[in-house]
Each structure stands twice: as structure tokens, then as C-alpha cells.
Protein backbone atom coordinates (compact mmCIF):
# COMPACT_ATOMS: atom_id res chain seq x y z
CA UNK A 1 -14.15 115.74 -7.35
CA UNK A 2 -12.67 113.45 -4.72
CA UNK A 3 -11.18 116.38 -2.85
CA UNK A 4 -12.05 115.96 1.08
CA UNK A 5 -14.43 118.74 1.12
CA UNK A 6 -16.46 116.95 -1.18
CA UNK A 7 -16.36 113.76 0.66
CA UNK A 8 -17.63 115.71 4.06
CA UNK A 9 -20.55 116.66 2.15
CA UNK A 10 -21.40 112.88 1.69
CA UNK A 11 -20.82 112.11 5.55
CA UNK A 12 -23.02 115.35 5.74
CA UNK A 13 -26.14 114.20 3.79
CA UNK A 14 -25.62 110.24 5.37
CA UNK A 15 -25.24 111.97 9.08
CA UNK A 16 -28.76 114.12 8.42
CA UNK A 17 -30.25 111.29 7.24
CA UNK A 18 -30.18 109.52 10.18
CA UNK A 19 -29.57 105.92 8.32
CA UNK A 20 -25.67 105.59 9.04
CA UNK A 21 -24.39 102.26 9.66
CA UNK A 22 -22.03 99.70 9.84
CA UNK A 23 -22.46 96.04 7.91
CA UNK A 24 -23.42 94.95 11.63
CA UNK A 25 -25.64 97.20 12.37
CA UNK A 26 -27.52 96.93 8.43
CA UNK A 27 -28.85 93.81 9.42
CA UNK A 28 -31.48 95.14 12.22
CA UNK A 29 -32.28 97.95 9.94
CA UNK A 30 -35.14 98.81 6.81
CA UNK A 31 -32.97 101.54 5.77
CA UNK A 32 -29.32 101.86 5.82
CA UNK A 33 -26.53 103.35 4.03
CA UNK A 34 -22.90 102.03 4.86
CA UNK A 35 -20.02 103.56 3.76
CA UNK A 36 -16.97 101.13 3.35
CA UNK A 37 -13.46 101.35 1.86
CA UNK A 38 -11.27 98.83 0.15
CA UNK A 39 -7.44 100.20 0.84
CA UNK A 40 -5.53 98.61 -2.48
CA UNK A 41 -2.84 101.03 -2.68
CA UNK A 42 -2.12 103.13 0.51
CA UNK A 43 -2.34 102.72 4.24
CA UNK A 44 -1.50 106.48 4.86
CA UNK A 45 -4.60 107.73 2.61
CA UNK A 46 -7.06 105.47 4.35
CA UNK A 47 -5.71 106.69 7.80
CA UNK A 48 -6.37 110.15 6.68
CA UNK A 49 -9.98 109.76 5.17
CA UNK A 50 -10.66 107.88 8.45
CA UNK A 51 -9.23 110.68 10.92
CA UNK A 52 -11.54 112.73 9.05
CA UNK A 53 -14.14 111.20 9.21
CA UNK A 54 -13.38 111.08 13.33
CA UNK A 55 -13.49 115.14 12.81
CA UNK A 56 -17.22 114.71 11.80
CA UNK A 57 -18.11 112.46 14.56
CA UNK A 58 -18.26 109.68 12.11
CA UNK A 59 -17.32 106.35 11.43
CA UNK A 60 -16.52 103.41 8.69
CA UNK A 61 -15.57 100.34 7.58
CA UNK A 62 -12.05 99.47 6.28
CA UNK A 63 -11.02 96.71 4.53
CA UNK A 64 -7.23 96.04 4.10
CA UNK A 65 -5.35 93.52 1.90
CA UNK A 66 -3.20 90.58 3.09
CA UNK A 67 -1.73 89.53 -0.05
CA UNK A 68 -0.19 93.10 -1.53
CA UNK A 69 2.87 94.96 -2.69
CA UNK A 70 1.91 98.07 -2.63
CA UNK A 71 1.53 98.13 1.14
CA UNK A 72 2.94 95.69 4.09
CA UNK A 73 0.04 95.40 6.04
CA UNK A 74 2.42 93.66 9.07
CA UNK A 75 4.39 96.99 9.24
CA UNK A 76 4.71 98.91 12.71
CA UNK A 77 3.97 102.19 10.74
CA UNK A 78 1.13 100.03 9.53
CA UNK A 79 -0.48 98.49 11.96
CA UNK A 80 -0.05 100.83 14.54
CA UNK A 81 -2.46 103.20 11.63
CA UNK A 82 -4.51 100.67 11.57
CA UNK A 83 -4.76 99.73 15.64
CA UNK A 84 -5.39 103.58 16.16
CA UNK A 85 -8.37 103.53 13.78
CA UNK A 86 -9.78 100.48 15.07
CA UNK A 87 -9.87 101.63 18.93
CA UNK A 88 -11.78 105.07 18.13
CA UNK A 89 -14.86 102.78 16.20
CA UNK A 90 -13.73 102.40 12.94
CA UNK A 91 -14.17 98.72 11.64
CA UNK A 92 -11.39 96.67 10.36
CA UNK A 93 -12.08 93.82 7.60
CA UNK A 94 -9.89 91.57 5.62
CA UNK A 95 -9.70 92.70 1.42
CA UNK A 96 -9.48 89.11 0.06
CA UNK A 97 -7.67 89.14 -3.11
CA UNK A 98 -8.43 86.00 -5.32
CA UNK A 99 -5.14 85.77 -7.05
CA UNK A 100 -6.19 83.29 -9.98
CA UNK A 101 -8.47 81.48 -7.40
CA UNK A 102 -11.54 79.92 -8.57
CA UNK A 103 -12.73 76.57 -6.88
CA UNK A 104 -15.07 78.01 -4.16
CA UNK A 105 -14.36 75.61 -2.07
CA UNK A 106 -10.20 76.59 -1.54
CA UNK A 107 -11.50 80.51 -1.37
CA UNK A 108 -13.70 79.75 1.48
CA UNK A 109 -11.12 77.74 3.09
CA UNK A 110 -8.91 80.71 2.41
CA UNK A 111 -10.84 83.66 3.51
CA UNK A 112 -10.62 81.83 6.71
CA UNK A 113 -7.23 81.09 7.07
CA UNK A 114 -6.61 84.76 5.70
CA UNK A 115 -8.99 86.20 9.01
CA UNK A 116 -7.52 83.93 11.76
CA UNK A 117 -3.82 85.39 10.82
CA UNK A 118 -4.68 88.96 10.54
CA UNK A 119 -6.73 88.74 13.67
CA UNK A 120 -3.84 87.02 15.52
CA UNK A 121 -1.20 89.90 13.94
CA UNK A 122 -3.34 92.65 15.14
CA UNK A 123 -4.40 91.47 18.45
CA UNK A 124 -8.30 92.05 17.65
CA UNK A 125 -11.36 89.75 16.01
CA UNK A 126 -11.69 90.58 12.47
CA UNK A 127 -15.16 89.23 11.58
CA UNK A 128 -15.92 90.92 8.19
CA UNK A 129 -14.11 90.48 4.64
CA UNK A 130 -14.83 91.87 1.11
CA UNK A 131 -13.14 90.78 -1.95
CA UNK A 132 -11.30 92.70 -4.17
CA UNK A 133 -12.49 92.47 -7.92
CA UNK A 134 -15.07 89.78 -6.91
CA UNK A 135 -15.79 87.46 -10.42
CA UNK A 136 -19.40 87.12 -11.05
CA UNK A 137 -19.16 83.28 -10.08
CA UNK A 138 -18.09 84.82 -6.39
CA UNK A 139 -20.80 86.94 -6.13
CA UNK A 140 -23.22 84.51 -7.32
CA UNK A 141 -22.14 82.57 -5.05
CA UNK A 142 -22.99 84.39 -2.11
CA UNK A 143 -20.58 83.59 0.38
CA UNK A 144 -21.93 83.35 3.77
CA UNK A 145 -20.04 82.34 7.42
CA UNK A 146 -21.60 82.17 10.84
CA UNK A 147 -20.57 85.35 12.59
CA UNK A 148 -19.04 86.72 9.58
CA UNK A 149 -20.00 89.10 7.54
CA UNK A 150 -19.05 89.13 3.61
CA UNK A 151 -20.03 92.84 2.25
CA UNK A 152 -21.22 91.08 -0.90
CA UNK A 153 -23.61 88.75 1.02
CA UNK A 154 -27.42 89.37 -0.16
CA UNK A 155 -28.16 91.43 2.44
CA UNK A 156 -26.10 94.25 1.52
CA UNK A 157 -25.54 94.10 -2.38
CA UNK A 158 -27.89 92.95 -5.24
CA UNK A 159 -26.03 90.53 -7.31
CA UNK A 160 -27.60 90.71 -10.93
CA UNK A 161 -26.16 88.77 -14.02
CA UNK A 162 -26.96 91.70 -15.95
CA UNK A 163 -28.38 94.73 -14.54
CA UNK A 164 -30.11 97.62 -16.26
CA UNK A 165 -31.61 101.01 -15.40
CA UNK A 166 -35.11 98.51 -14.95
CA UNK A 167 -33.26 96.15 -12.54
CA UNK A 168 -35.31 96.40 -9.14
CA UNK A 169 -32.11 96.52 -6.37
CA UNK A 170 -32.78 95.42 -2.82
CA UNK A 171 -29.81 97.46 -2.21
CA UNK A 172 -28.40 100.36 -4.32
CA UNK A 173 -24.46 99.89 -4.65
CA UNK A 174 -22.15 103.00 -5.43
CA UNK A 175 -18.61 102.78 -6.23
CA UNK A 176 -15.87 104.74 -7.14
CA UNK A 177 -13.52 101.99 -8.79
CA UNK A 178 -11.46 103.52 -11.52
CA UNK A 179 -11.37 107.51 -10.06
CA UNK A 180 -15.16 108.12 -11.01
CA UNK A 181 -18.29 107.33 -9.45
CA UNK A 182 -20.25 104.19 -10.95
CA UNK A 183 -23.82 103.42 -10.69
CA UNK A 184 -24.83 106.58 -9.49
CA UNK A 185 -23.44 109.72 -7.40
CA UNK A 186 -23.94 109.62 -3.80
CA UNK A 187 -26.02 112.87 -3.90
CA UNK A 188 -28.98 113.66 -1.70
CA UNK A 189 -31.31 112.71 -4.62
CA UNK A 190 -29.40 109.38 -4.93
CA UNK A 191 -28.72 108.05 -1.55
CA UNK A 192 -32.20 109.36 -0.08
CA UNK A 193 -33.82 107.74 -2.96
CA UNK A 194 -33.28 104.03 -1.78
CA UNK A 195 -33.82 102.30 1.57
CA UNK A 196 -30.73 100.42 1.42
CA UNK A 197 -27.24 101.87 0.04
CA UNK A 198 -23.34 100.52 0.20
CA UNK A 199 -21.23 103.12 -0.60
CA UNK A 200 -17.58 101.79 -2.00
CA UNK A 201 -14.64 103.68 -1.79
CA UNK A 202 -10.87 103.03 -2.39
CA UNK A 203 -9.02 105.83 -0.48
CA UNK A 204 -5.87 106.39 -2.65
CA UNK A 205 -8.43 108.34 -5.25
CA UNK A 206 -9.07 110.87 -1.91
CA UNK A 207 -7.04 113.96 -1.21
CA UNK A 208 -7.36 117.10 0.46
CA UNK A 209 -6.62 119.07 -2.68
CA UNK A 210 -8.67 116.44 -4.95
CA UNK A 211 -6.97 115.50 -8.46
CA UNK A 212 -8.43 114.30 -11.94
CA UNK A 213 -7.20 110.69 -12.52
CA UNK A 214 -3.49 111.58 -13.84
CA UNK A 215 -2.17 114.11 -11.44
CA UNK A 216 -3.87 111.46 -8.50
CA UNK A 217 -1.53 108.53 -9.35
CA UNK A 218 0.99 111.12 -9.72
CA UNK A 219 0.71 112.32 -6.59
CA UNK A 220 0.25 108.67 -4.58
CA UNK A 221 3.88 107.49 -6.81
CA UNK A 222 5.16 110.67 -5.63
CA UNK A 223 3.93 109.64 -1.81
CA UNK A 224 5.34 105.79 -2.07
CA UNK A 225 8.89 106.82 -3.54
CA UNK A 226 9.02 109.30 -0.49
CA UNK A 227 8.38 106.61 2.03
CA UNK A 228 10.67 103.97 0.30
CA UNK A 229 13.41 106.49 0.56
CA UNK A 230 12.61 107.14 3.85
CA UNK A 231 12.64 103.53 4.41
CA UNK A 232 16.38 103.17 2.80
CA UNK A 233 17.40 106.24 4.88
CA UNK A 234 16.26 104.78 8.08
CA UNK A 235 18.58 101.17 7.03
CA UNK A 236 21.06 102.25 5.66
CA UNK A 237 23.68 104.53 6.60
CA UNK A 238 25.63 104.78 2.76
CA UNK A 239 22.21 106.01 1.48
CA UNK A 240 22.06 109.79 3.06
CA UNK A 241 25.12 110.51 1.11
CA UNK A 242 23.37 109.82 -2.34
CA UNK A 243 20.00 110.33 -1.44
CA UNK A 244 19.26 113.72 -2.83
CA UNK A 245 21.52 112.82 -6.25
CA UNK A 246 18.37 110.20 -6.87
């Protein structure tokens, strides 16, 4: 599981079905399935999963955080990643992390404010957000801008204060938060079975090889600590001398 040939058999049985979209796109359509991805951990694993994506004449939506340390979003490495995937079709949002927020009002105004700077840093409109680990007073209240899309608006997810296997879904939401898939796999059976899907992925849980949930952080540690050094090595001329004592 999460290895990439198991992803390209999920761009497979979306691309046959003829109901691929983006969150634009959704909203002239009775049946869609969108696949989006919130990046929380790694830039360089969400620039793979989109180049190969590219390979299958395919593309996604990306949503990337402001407010992180795990990743500097302003980076040249970075944003250059992130430029490249934008000008072959992918689509670039804003993650919004809350960070303690709760009066609606201040995380409108700073969803906003959050937009305008990353669309001023990398020199293109960014006109769609999702929120990373969205409280149930966020979804419920159904944040909506003119000319913006949320990917939690009503129109793409069915908000629910407590959904069961009985709950009727407008549109069927699949995620693969914590390393495993919840709310459903996105088999044929599954996404064929509903008019409307949003796929969620995070794209540090996808790798070539494809790893159970311990030997996957392992490996993305593994991948940071390589480009910190590499980092060091690049600034600092004392560090080549110690580097492979660490």
C-alpha cells in the first residue's frame, strides 16, 4: 500500500472514468472525482507524486503550508518545485493551518492575508485554500469567498456532525490521514459508486517502494537529515570536514 504503482492504478480507474477534475472544474459537473493533496511534511515527495502523475497525462491539486517547519515554502529549491508544477497544469492552493485559531472572523481575515502573500512570493494567483485539521466549528461553518474556492465548501465535501454508514453524502470524501485509507478505499467499486468524490492525500505517506507506517517516517527523517546536511554543507565550509563523523 501507498507504493506508486498502486497510486497509478487510482489515476487509472479516475482517467477511465471519464469524471476527472479539478475543484474548478467540479462546479459545472453532476459527477466528479478530484484528487487533491495537502503537503504537511515534504516538498520533494509532492513534486514526485505530481511528476508522476504528468507521466500519466494527469493532473492535481496541491495545497502547501505557509506557516511550517518541516518545509520553507519561500525556498529557491522550493518554489522553483513548486513553479515547475504549477506551469505544466497542476493547481497550487494555500494549506491554512489554524494554529490555536478559533474566532471565524480573524481566520477569514487570515486565509486572506495568507493568499495575497503566497500569490505575491510565487508570482501567480492562488485562488483555492484547504485547511489543515479543519475543527468541526470550521467546517460547519462553511467558509465561502468570491472567486475562491475552499475544498471544504458544500459543494465538494458533506459536513455531518456525526456521520454513519446511513448518512446520505452529497459528496463521498476519502482520505488517507494517518498512513491508511479512511472512509473508504478508492477502488473501482468505491469511487464509481458515487457521483461526486474528493480524494485526500498527504504525499509524504507515497513512495516508489511503498512502506507500512514505521519504515515511512523512517524513510522521510532519513530524507530531511540528508537535505539539512546538505544544507550545512552548502554554508559552511568547517562542516565537510566533520560531516561524515555525524
Amino acid at each position: 500500500m501507498f507504493s506508486y504503482a498502486d497510486y497509478k492504478e487510482i489515476i487509472r480507474i479516475i482517467k477511465e472514468s471519464g469524471r476527472a477534475c479539478n475543484f474548478r472544474q467540479a462546479q459545472e459537473k453532476d459527477k466528479f472525482i478530484i484528487m487533491r493533496h495537502d503537503v504537511e511534511f515534504s516538498v520533494d515527495r509532492a513534486f514526485a507524486l505530481s511528476k508522476l502523475e504528468l507521466s500519466m497525462d494527469f493532473t492535481s491539486t496541491y495545497f502547501f503550508q505557509w506557516t511550517n517547519n518541516s518545509y520553507n515554502i519561500l525556498s529557491k529549491k522550493n518554489m522553483d518545485m513548486i513553479k515547475y508544477m504549477h506551469e505544466r497544469g497542476h493547481v497550487i492552493g494555500l494549506h491554512f493551518a489554524l494554529n490555536g485559531l478559533t474566532d471565524m472572523e480573524l481566520v477569514r481575515r487570515k486565509i486572506l492575508q495568507e493568499i495575497h502573500v503566497l500569490s505575491e512570493m510565487l508570482g501567480f494567483e492562488i485562488t483555492e485554500f484547504s485547511i489543515h485539521r479543519p475543527s468541526a466549528d470550521v467546517l460547519r461553518e462553511n467558509i465561502k469567498f468570491p472567486g475562491i474556492i475552499n475544498a471544504y465548501q458544500d459543494e465538494f465535501f458533506t459536513f455531518s456532525e456525526n456521520v454513519t454508514a446511513d448518512t446520505p453524502l452529497h459528496v463521498k470524501y476519502i482520505s488517507d490521514a494517518k498512513h491508511r485509507w479512511n472512509y473508504g478505499v478508492p477502488d473501482e467499486e468505491t469511487l464509481l459508486g458515487y457521483d461526486r468524490v474528493q480524494i485526500l492525500t498527504h504525499p509524504y505517506s507515497w513512495t516508489k517502494k511503498g512502506y507500512d507506517n514505521l519504515e515511512n517516517f523512517r524513510t522521510l527523517l532519513q530524507e530531511r537529515n540528508a537535505e539539512l546536511m546538505d544544507t550545512i554543507d552548502n554554508e559552511c565550509k568547517h562542516f565537510a570536514s566533520i560531516r561524515d563523523s555525524l
